[in-house]
Every structure is written in structure tokens, then in C-alpha cells.
Protein backbone atom coordinates (compact mmCIF):
# COMPACT_ATOMS: atom_id res chain seq x y z
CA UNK A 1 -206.91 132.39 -35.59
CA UNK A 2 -208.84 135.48 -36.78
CA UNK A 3 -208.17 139.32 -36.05
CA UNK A 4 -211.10 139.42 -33.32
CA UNK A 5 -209.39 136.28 -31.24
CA UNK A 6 -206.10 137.93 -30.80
CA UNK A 7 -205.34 139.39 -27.43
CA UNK A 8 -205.97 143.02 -27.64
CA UNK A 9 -202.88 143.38 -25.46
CA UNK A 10 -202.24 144.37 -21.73
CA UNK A 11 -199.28 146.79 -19.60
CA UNK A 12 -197.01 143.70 -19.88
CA UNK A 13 -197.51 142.52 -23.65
CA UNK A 14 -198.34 146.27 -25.06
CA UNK A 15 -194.49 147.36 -25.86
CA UNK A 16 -194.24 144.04 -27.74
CA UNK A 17 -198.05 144.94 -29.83
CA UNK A 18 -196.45 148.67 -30.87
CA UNK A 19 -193.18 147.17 -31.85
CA UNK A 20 -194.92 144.75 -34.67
CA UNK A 21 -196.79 148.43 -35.26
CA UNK A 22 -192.97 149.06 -36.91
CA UNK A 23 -192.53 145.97 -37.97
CA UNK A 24 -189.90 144.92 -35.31
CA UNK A 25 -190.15 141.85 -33.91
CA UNK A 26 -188.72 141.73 -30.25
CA UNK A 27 -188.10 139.90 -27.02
CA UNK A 28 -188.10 140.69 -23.51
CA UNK A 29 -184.84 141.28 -21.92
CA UNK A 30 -183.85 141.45 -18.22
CA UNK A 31 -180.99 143.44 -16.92
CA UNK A 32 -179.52 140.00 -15.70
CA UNK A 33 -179.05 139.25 -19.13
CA UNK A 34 -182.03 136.53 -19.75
CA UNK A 35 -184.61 137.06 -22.72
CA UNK A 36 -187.66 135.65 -23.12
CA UNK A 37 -191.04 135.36 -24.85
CA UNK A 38 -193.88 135.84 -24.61
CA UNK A 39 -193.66 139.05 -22.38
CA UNK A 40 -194.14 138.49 -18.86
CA UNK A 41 -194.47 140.60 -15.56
CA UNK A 42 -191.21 139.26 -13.84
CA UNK A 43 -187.96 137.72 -15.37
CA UNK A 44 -188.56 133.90 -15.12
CA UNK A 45 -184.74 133.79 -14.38
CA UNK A 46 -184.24 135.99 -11.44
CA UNK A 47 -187.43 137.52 -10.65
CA UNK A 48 -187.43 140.63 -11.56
CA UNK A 49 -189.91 143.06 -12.53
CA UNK A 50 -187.85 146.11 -12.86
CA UNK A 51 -184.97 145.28 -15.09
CA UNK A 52 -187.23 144.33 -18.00
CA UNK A 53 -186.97 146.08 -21.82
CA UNK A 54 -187.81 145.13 -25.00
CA UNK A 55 -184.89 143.89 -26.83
CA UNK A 56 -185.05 143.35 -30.91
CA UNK A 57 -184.98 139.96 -32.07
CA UNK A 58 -183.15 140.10 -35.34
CA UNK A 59 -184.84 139.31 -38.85
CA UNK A 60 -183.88 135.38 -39.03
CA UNK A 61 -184.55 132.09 -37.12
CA UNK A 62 -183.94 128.30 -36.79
CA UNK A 63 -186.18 126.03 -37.32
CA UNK A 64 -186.26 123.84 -33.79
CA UNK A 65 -189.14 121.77 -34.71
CA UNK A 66 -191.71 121.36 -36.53
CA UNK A 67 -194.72 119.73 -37.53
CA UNK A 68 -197.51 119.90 -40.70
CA UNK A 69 -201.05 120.45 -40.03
CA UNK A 70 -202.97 118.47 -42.07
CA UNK A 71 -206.47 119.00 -40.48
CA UNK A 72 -206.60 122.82 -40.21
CA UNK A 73 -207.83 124.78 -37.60
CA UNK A 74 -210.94 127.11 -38.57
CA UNK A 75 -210.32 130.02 -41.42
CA UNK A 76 -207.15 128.20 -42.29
CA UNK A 77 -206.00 126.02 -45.64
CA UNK A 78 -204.16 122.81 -44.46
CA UNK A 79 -201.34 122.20 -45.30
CA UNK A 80 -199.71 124.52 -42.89
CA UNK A 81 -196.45 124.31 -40.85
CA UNK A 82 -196.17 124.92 -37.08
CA UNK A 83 -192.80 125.49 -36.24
CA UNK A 84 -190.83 126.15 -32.99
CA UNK A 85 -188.19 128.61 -34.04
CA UNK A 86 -185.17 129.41 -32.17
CA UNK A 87 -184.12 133.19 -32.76
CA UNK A 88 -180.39 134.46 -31.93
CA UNK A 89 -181.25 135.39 -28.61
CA UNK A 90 -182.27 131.78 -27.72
CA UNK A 91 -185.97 132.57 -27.04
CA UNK A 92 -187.78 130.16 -28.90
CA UNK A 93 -191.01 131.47 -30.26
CA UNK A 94 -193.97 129.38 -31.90
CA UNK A 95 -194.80 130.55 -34.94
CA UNK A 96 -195.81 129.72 -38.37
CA UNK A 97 -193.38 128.75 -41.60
CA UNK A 98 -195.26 130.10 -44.32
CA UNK A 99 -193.94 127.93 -48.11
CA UNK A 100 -195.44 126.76 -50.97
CA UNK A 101 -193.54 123.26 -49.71
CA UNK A 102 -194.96 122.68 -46.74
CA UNK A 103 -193.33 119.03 -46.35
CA UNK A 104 -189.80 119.98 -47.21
CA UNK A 105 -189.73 122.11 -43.96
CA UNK A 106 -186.69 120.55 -41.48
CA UNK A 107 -185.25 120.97 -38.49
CA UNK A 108 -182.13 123.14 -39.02
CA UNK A 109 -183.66 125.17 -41.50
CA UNK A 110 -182.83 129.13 -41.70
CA UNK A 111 -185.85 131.51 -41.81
CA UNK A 112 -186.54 135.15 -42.13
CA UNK A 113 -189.23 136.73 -40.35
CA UNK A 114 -192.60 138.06 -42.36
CA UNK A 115 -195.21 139.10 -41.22
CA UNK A 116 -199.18 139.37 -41.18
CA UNK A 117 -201.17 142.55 -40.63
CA UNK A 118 -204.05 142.52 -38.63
CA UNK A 119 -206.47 145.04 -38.67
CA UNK A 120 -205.95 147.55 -36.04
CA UNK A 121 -201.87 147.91 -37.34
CA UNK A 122 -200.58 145.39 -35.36
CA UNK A 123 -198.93 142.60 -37.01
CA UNK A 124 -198.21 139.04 -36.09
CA UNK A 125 -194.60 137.25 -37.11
CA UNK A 126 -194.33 134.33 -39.17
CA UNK A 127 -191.14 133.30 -40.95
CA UNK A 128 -190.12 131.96 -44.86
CA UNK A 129 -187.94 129.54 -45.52
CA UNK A 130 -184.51 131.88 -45.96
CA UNK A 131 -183.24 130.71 -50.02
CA UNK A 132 -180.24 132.84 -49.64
CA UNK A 133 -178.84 130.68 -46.50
């Protein structure tokens, strides 16, 4: 995905955009105690559209699954690793494992969150395999 094709961001998904400005990666949190991702209008557990914040997400993940891309999307280098990572909140967020080992990626597997700048100062998260686990 290049800079140009990401979402410039709207009233719902802006709060999450400025806090990857900081480097903070965050999910949505209701005031009946549900988070979620990606950022919606309305809690997808009780329907509200009031009780919503942005809560932060912590610095580490699971890996849920997984898979390796071996024939790569446009502008990218196969191989790369899609991976469905489960953060301590629960959420589980798609993302991308970035490693030098591609194949040795596993379910189970700690990460810590990175990230990639785009252009404008917004950032996207993508995780590393965590050594120090």
C-alpha cells in the first residue's frame, strides 16, 4: 500500500490518525467496557455512540495467525508476513510482522509494535518479533 492509498482519515478514525502522530498506538474503548478496532461510529457491543474514547493499546502483541506472502502486492518485496495480532485489550488488529525470517513467524509468538512513517506524520503500526520474550 503506498502513502497516497491510505485513508486520509474521517471524525470517527481522526483521534486514532493523531495518536500514531505520537507514536501511540490505540483502540477504541466504550464506557461499557468493550474495545475495538478499527474505530467505528457506535460500540459494536452495546450501541453506543457516546461512551466512546481512545484507549492506548500497549507496546506488545500476540501473534493469532498468520500467513507469508509469497506473491507480493504492488511496491512490496515478498516475502512478507500478514499477521492477525491479538493486543492485551483483546482487539485483534491486522497488521504486518516485519523479520528478516519471515518463515519462522508462529502462532504464539510475542511482538512489539514499530512503526512506519508516512508522509504527512502519520504513522502506520507494524510489529517485530519481541527477542527479549
Amino acid at each position: 500500500m503506498t502513502d497516497a492509498e491510505i485513508s486520509p482519515g474521517d471524525e470517527v478514525t481522526t483521534p486514532w490518525w493523531d495518536a500514531t502522530r505520537q507514536r501511540r498506538l490505540t483502540v477504541q474503548a466504550c464506557a461499557c467496557g468493550h474495545h475495538q478496532h478499527p474505530p467505528r461510529a457506535v460500540c459494536i457491543r452495546c450501541g453506543s455512540a457516546d461512551g466512546l474514547s481512545q484507549a492506548d493499546a500497549g507496546e506488545h502483541g500476540v501473534v493469532d495467525s498468520c500467513t507469508v506472502v509469497e506473491r507480493p502486492a504492488p511496491g512490496h518485496t515478498a516475502p512478507y508476513v500478514v499477521a492477525r495480532v491479538r493486543l492485551p485489550s483483546g482487539v485483534l488488529l491486522l497488521s504486518n510482522v516485519v523479520t528478516e525470517h519471515p518463515y519462522d513467524v508462529a502462532v504464539g509468538d510475542r511482538l512489539r509494535l514499530a512503526w512506519r512513517p508516512l508522509a504527512d506524520g502519520r504513522a502506520l503500526p507494524l510489529f517485530q518479533p519481541d527477542r527479549k520474550a
